[in-house]
Each structure stands twice: as C-alpha cells, then as structure tokens.
N, C-alpha and C. Protein backbone atom coordinates (compact mmCIF):
# COMPACT_ATOMS: atom_id res chain seq x y z
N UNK A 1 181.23 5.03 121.54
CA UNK A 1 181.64 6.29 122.16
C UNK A 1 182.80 6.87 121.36
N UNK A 2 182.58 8.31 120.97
CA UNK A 2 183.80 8.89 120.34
C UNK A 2 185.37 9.37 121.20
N UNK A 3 186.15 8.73 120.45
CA UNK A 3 187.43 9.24 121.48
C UNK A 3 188.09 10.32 121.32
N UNK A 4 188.41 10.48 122.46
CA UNK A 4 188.52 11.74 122.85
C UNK A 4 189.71 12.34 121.97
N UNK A 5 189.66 13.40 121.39
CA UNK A 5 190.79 14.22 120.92
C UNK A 5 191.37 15.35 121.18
N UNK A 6 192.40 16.16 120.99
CA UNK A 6 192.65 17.22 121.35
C UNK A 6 192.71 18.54 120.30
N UNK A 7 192.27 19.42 120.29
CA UNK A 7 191.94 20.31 119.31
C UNK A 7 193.76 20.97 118.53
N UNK A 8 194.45 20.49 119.53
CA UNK A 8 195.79 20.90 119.16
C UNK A 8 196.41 20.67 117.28
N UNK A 9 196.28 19.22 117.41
CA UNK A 9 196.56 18.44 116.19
C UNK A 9 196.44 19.45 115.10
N UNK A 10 194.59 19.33 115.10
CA UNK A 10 193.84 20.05 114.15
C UNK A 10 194.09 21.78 114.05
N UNK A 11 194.81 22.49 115.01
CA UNK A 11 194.88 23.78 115.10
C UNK A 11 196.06 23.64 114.30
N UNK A 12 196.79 23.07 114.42
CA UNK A 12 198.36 23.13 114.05
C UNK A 12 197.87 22.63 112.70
N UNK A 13 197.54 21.57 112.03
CA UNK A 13 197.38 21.45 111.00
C UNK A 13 196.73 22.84 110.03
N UNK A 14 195.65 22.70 110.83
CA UNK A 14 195.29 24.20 110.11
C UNK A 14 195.78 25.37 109.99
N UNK A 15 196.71 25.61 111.03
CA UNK A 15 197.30 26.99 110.82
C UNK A 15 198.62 26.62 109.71
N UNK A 16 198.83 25.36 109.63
CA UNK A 16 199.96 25.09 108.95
C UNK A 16 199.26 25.64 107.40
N UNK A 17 198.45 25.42 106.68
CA UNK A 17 197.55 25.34 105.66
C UNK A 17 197.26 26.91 105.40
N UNK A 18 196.52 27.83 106.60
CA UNK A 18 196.57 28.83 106.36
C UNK A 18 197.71 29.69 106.22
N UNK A 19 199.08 29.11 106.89
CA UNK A 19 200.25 29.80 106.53
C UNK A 19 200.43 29.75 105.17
N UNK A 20 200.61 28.97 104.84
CA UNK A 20 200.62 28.46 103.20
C UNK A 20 200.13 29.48 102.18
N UNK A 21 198.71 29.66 102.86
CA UNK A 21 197.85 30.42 101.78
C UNK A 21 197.69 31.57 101.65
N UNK A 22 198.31 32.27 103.32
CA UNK A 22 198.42 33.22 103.32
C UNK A 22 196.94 34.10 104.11
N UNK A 23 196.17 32.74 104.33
CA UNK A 23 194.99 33.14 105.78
C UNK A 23 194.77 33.19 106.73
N UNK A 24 195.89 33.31 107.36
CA UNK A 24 196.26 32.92 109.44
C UNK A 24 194.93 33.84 109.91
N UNK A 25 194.98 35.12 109.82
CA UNK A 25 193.82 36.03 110.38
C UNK A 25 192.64 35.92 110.14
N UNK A 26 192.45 35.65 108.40
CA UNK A 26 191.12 35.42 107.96
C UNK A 26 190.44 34.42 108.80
N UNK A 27 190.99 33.04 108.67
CA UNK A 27 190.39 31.30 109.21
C UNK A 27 190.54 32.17 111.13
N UNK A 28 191.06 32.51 111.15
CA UNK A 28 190.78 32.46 113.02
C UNK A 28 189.89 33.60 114.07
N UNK A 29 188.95 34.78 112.48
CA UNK A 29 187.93 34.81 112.26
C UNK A 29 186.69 34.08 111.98
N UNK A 30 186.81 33.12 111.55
CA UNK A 30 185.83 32.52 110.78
C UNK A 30 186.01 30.62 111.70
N UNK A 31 186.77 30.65 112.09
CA UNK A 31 187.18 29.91 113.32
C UNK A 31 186.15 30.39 114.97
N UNK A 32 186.23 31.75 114.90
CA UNK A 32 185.31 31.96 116.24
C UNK A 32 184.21 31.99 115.60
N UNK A 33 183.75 32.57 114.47
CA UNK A 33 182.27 32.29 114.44
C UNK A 33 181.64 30.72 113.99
N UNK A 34 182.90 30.19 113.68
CA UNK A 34 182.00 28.47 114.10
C UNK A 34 181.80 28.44 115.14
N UNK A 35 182.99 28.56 116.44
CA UNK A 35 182.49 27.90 117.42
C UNK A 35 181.79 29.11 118.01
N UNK A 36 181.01 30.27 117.37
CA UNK A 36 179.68 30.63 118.17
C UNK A 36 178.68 30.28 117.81
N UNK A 37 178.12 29.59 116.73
CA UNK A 37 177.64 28.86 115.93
C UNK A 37 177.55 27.41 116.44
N UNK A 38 178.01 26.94 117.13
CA UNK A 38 178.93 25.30 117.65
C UNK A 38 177.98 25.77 118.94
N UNK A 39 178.26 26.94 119.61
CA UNK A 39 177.69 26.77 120.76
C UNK A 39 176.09 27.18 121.03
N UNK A 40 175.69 27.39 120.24
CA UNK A 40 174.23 27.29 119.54
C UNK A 40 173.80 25.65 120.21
N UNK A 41 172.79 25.56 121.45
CA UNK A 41 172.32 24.20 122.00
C UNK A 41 171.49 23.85 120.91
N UNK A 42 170.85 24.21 120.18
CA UNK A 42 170.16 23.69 119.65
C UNK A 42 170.55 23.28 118.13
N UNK A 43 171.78 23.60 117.58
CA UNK A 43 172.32 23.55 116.76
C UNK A 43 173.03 22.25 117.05
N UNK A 44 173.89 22.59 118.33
CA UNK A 44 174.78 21.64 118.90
C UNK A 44 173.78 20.24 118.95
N UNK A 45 172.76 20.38 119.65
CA UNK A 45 171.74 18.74 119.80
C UNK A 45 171.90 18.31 118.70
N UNK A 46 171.25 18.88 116.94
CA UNK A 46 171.37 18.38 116.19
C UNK A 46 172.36 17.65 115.45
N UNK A 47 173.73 18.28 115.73
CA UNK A 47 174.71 17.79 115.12
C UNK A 47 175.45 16.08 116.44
N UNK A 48 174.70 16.13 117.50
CA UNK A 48 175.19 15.44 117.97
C UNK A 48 173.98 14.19 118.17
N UNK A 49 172.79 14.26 117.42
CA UNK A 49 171.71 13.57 117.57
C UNK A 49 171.95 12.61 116.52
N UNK A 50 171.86 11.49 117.18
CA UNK A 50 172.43 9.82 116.77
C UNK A 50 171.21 9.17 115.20
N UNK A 51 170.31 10.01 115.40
CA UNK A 51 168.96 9.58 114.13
C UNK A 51 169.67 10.64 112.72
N UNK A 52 169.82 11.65 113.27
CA UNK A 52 170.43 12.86 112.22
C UNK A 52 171.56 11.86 110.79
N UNK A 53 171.47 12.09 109.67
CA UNK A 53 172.62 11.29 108.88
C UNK A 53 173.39 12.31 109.11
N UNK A 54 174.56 11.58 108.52
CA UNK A 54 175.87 12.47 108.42
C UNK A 54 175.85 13.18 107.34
N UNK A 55 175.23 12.78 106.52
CA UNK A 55 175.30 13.96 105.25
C UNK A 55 174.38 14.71 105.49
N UNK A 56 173.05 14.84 106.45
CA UNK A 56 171.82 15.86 107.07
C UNK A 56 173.32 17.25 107.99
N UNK A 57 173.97 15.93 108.41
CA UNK A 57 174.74 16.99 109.35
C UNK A 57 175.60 18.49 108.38
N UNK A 58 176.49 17.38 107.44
CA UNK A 58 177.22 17.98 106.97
C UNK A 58 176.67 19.39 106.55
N UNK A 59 175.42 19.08 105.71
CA UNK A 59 174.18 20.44 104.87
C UNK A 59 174.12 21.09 105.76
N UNK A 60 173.99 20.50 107.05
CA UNK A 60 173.63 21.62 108.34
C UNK A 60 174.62 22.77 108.67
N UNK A 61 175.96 21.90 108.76
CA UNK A 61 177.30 23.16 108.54
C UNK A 61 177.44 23.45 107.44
N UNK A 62 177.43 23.56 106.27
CA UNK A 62 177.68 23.74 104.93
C UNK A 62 176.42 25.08 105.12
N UNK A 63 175.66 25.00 105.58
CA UNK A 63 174.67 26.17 105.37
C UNK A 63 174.50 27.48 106.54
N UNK A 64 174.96 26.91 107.77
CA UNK A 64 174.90 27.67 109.14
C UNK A 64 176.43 28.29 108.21
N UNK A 65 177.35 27.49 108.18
CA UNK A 65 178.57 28.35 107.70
C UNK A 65 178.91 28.65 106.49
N UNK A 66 178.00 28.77 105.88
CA UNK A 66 178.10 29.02 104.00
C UNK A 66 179.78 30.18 103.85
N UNK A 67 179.37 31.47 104.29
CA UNK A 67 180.47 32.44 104.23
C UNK A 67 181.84 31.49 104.76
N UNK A 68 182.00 30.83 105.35
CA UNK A 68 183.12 30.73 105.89
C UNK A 68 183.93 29.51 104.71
N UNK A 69 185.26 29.91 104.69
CA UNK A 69 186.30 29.13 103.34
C UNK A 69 186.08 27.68 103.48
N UNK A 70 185.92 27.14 102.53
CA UNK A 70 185.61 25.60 102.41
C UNK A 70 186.53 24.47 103.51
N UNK A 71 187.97 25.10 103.70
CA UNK A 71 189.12 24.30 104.59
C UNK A 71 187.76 24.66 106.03
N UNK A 72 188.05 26.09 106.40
CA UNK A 72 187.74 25.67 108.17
C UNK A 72 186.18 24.76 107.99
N UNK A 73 185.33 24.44 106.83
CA UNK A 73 183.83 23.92 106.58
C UNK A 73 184.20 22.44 106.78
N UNK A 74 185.36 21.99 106.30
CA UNK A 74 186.18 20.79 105.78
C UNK A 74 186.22 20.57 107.59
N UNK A 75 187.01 21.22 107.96
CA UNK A 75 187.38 20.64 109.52
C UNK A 75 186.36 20.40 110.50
N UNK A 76 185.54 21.41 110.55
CA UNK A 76 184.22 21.04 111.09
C UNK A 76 182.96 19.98 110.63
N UNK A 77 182.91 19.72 109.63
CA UNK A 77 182.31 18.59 108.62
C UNK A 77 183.35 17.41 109.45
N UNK A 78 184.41 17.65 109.66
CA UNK A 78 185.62 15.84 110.00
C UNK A 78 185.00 15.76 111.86
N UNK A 79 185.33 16.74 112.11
CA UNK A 79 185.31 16.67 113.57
C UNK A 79 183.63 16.15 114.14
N UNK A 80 182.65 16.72 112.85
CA UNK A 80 181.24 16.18 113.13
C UNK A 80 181.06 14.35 112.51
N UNK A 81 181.59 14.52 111.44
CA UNK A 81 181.92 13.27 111.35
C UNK A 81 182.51 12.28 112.74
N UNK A 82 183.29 12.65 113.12
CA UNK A 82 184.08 11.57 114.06
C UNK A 82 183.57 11.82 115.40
N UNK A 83 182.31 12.54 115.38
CA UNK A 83 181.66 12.65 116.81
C UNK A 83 182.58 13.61 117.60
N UNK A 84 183.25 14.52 117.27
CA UNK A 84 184.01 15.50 118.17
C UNK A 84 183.92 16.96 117.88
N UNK A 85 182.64 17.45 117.64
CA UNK A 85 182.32 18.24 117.35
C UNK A 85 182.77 19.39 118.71
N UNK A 86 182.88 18.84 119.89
CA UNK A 86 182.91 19.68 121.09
C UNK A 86 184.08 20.40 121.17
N UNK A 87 185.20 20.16 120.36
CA UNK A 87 186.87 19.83 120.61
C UNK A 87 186.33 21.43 119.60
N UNK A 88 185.66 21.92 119.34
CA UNK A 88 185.99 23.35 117.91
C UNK A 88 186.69 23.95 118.99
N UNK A 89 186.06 24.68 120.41
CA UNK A 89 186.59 25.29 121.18
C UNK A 89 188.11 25.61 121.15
N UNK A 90 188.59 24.01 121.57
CA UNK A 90 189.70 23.94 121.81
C UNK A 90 191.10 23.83 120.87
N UNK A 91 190.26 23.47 119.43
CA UNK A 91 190.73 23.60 118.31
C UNK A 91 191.39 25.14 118.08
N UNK A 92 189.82 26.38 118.50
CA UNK A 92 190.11 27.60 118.26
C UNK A 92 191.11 28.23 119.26
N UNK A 93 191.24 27.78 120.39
CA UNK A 93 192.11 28.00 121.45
C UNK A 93 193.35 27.78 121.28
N UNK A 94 193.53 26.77 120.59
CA UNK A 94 194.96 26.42 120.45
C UNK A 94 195.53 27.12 118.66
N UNK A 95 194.45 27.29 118.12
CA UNK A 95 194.91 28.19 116.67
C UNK A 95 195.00 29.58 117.53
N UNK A 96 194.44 29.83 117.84
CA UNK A 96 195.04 31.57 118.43
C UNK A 96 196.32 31.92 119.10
N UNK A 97 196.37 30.31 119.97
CA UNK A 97 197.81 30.51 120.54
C UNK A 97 198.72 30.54 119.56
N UNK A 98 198.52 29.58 118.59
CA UNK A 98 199.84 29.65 117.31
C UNK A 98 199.95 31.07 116.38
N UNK A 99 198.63 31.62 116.33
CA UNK A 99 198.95 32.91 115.54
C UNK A 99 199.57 33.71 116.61
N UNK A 100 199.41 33.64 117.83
CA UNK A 100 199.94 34.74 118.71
C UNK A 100 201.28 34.08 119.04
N UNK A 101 201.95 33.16 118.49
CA UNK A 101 203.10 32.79 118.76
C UNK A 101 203.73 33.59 117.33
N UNK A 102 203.13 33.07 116.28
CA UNK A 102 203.52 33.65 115.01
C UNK A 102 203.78 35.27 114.81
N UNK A 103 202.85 35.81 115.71
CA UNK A 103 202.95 37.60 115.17
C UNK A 103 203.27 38.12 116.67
N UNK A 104 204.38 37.30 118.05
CA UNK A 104 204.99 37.70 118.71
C UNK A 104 204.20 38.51 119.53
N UNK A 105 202.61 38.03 120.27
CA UNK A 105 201.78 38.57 120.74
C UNK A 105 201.65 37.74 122.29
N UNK A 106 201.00 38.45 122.97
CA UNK A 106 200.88 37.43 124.67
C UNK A 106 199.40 38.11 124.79
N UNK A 107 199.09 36.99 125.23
CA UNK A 107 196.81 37.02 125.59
C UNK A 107 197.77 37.44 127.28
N UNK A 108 196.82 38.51 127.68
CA UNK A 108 196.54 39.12 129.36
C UNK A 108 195.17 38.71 129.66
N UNK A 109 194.87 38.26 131.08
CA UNK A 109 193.74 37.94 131.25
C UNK A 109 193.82 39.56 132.51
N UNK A 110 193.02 40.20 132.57
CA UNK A 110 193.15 41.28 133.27
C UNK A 110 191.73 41.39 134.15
N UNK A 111 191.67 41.16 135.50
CA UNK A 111 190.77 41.64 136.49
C UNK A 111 190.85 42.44 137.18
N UNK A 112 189.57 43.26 137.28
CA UNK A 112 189.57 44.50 138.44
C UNK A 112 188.25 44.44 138.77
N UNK A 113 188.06 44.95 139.91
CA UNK A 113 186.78 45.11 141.06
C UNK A 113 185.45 46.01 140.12
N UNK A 114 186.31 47.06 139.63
CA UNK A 114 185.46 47.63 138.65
C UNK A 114 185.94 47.80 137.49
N UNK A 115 184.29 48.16 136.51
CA UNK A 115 184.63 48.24 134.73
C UNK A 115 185.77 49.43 134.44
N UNK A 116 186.90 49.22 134.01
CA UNK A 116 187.96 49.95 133.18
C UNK A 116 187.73 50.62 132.28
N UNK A 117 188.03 51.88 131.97
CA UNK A 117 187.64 52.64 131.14
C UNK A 117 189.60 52.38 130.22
N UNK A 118 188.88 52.95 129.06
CA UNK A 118 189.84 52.53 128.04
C UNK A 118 191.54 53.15 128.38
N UNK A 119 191.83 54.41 128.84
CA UNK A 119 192.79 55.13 129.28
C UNK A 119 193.31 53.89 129.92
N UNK A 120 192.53 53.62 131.54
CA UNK A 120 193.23 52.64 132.35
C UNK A 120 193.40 51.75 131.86
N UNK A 121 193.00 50.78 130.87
CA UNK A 121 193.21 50.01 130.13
C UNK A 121 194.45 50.18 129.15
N UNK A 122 194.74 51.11 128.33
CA UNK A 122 195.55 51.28 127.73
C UNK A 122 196.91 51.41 128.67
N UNK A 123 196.64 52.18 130.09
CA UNK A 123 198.23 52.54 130.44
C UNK A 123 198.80 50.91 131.14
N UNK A 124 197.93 49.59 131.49
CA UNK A 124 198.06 48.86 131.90
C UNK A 124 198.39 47.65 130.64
N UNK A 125 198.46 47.72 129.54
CA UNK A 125 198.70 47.23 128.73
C UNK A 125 200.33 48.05 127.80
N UNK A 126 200.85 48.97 128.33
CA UNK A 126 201.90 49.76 127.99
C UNK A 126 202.85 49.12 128.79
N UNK A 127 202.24 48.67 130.20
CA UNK A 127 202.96 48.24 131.44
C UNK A 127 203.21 46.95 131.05
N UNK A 128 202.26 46.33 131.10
CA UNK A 128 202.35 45.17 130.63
C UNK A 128 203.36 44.25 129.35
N UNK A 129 203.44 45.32 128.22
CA UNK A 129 203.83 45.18 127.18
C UNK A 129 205.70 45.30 127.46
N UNK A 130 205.93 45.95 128.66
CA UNK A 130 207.35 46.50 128.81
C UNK A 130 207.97 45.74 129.73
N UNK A 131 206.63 44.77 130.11
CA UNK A 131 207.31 43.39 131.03
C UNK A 131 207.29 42.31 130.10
N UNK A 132 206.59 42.01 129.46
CA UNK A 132 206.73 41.22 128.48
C UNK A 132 207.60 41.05 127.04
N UNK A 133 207.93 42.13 126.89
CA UNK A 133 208.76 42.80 125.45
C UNK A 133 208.00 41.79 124.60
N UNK A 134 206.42 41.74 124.05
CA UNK A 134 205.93 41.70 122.91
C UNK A 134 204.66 42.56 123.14
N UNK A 135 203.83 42.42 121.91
CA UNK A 135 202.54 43.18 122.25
C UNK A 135 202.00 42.47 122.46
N UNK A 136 200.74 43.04 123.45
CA UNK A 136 199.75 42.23 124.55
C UNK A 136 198.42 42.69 123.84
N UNK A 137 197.53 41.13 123.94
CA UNK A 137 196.21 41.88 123.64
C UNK A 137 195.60 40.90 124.85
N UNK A 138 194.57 42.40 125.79
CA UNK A 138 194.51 42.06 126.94
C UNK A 138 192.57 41.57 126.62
N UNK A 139 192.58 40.77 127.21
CA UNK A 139 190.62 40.40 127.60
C UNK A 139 190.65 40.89 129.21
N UNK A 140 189.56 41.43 129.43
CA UNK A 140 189.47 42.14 130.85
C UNK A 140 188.05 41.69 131.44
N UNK A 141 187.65 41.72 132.80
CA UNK A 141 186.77 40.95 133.38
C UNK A 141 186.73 41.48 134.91
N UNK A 142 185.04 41.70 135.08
CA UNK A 142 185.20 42.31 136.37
C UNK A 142 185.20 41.33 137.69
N UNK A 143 185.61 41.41 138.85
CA UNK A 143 185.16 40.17 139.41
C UNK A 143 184.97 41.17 141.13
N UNK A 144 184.43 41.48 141.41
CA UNK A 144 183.83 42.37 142.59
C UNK A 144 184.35 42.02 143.86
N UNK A 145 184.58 40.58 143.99
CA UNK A 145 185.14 39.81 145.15
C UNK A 145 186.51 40.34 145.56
N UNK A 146 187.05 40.65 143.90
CA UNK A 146 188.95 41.14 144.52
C UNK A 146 188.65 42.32 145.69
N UNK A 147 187.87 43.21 145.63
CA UNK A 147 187.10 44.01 146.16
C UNK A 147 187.68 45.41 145.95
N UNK A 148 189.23 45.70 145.50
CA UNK A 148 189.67 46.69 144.51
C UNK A 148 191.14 46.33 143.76
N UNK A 149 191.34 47.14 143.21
CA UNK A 149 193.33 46.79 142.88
C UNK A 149 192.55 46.52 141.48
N UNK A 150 193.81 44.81 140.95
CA UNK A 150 193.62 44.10 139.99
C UNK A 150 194.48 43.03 140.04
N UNK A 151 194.08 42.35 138.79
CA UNK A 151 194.98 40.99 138.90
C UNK A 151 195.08 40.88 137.48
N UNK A 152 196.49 40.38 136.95
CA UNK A 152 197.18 40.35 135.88
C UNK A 152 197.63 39.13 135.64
N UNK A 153 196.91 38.52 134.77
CA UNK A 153 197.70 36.65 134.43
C UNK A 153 198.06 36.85 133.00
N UNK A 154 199.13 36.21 132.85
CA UNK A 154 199.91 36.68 131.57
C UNK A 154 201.09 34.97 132.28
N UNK A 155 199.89 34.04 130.99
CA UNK A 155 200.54 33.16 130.93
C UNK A 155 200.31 32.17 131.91
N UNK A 156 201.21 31.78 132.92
CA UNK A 156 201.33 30.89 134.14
C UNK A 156 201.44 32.09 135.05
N UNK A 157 201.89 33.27 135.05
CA UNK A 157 202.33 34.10 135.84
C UNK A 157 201.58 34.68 136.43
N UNK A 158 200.97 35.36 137.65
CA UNK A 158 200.07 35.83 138.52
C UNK A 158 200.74 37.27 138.85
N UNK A 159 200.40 38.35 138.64
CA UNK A 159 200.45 39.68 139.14
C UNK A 159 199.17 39.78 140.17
N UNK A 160 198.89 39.81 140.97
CA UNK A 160 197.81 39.99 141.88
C UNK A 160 198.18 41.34 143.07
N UNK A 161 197.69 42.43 142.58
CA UNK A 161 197.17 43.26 143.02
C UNK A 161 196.10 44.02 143.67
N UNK A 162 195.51 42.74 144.30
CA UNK A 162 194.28 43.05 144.74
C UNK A 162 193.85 43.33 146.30
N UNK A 163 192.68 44.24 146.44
CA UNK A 163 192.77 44.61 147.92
C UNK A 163 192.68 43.33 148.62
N UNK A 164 191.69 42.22 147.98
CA UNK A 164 191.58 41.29 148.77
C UNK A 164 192.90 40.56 149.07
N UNK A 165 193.34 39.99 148.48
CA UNK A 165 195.10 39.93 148.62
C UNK A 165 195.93 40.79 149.56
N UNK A 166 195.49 41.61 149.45
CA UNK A 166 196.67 42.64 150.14
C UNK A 166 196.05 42.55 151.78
N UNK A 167 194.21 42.38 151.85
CA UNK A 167 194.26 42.39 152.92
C UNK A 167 194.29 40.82 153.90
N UNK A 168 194.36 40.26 153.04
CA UNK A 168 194.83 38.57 153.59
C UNK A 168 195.96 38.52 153.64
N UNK A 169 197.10 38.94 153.50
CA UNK A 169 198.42 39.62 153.93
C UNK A 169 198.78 40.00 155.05
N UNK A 170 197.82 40.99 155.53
CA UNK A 170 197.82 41.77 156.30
C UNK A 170 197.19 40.82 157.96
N UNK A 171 196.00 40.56 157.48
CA UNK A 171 195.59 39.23 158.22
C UNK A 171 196.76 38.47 158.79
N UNK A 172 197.11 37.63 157.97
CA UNK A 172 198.10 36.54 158.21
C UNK A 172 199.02 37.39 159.06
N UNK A 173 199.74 38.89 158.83
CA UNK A 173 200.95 39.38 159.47
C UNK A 173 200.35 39.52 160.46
N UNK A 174 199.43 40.22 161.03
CA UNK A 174 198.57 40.29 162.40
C UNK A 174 198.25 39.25 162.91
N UNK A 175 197.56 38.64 162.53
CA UNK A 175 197.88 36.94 163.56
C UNK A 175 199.19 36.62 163.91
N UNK A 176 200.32 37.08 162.94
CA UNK A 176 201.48 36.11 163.14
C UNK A 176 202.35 36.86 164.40
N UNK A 177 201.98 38.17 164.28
CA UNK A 177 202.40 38.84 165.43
C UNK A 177 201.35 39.11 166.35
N UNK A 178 200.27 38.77 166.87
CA UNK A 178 199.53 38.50 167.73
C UNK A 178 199.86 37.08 168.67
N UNK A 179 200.15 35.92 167.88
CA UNK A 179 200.76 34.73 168.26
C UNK A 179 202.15 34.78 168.77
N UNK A 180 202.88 35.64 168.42
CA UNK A 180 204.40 35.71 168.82
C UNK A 180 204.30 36.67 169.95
N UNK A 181 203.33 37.51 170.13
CA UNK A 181 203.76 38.46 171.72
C UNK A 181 202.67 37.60 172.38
C-alpha cells in the first residue's frame, strides 16, 4: 500500500524551482491541466493499474502531457512512480495557495441563490478587496437552497448573507419570544 502524502511538500518544492526560473504562472497552468488530465477515469485506472510497467506509465504522461515543461512531467512521473498519483490535486491546491501568497492575492469562494452577472460580480469583489486590502480572485457558485442574499468565504471567515440565514434568525427570535411571554 502506498503512503500517504501530502501535496504540500511537492507544491513548495516546486514553486521553489519555478521561482528560480522565473515560471510561477506558467507551471500552475500546466499544473491544472495535469490534474484535468489526472482526472480522466480512464486515464487515472491506467496509471493506477498494478499489470501496467512503470516505464508504460511514465510514456503514458510523457505523451498525455507532451506540451507541458519537463519539471511539472518530472513530478508527475515521481508521484506515479510512488503510487500517489491522487495527491496532483492537492499538490495543485497548495501551489496556488503559494503563488497567491507570493503576488498578495486571497481566493473568495462566493455563493448566491442566483447566476451573477459580471457588474454584480465585479462590485462584490471591489467590496471584498477593501476588506481584505489585497486583490481577490473570486470563484462563484450557485446554490438555490440559500434561497436569496449570498455568502462570502474568504479564508476561515464566513460573510453569510443569506435569506436562508436571515430567516433562521428570525425563527429562533420568534420562538425565543414566543417562549418568554
């Protein structure tokens, strides 16, 4: 059984390498299209199928990722080697956090009831940006349940603005003064 690793190590190593060279942006391009490539099931079976050689494997990434720079080919070739091919994800997760530590950036996870048009998007990322004092690059996501408003995670931190929220609030205060008279 392969043990378990954490993609951290390998992010940090690598971004250390691309600092160097002067490819932080390039590799964390070419970083997501491995792991969309990685998440390919049928790609993925092969590289994790126990009859497959390791040098069948290696040709296999060496050719799915031909375009991509020999280092991020190198890391994915080690990680298939050592049976931890699953860890790219988290590899790429944790290289994004370091470039967005590096170029003074914060990931927003941004929900609303409905799809955002770019305006609302933009004036909520101005907002955002003036609570945070860096620039924000927001990923946005609908989730219908909040049932309107939005919700703003930035980080550990919870902005929740949502009707559903507001009206479980409201709930709770009405029971609590229903119970007290």
């Amino acid at each position: 059984m392969a043990k378990q690793v954490s993609g951290d190590r390998y992010a940090r190593a690598l971004f250390e390498l691309a600092s160097e060279k002067g490819t932080v942006d390039d590799w964390l391009v070419q970083l997501d299209l491995a792991v969309q490539v990685l998440n390919d099931d049928e790609f993925r079976a092969l590289l994790n199928h126990a009859e497959v050689s390791l040098l069948r494997k290696r040709e296999a990434v060496e050719a799915v990722l031909a375009e991509v720079d020999p280092m991020v080919q190198n890391l994915i070739s080690l990680l298939v080697a050592r049976g931890s091919v699953g860890v790219v994800g988290d590899v790429y997760d944790n290289y994004t956090r370091l470039v967005d530590i590096a170029k003074g950036r914060q990931r927003v996870e941004l929900t609303s009831a409905v799809e955002l048009d770019d305006n609302q998007i933009d004036k909520i990322k101005v907002f955002v940006e003036g609570l945070v004092k860096k620039e924000v690059v927001i990923h946005t996501s609908v989730d219908e349940s909040i049932l309107g408003g939005i919700v703003i995670q930035i980080g550990d931190q919870l902005l929740d603005g949502s009707t559903k929220t507001q009206l479980e609030g409201l709930r709770k205060q009405v029971r609590s003064e229903v119970v007290v008279s």
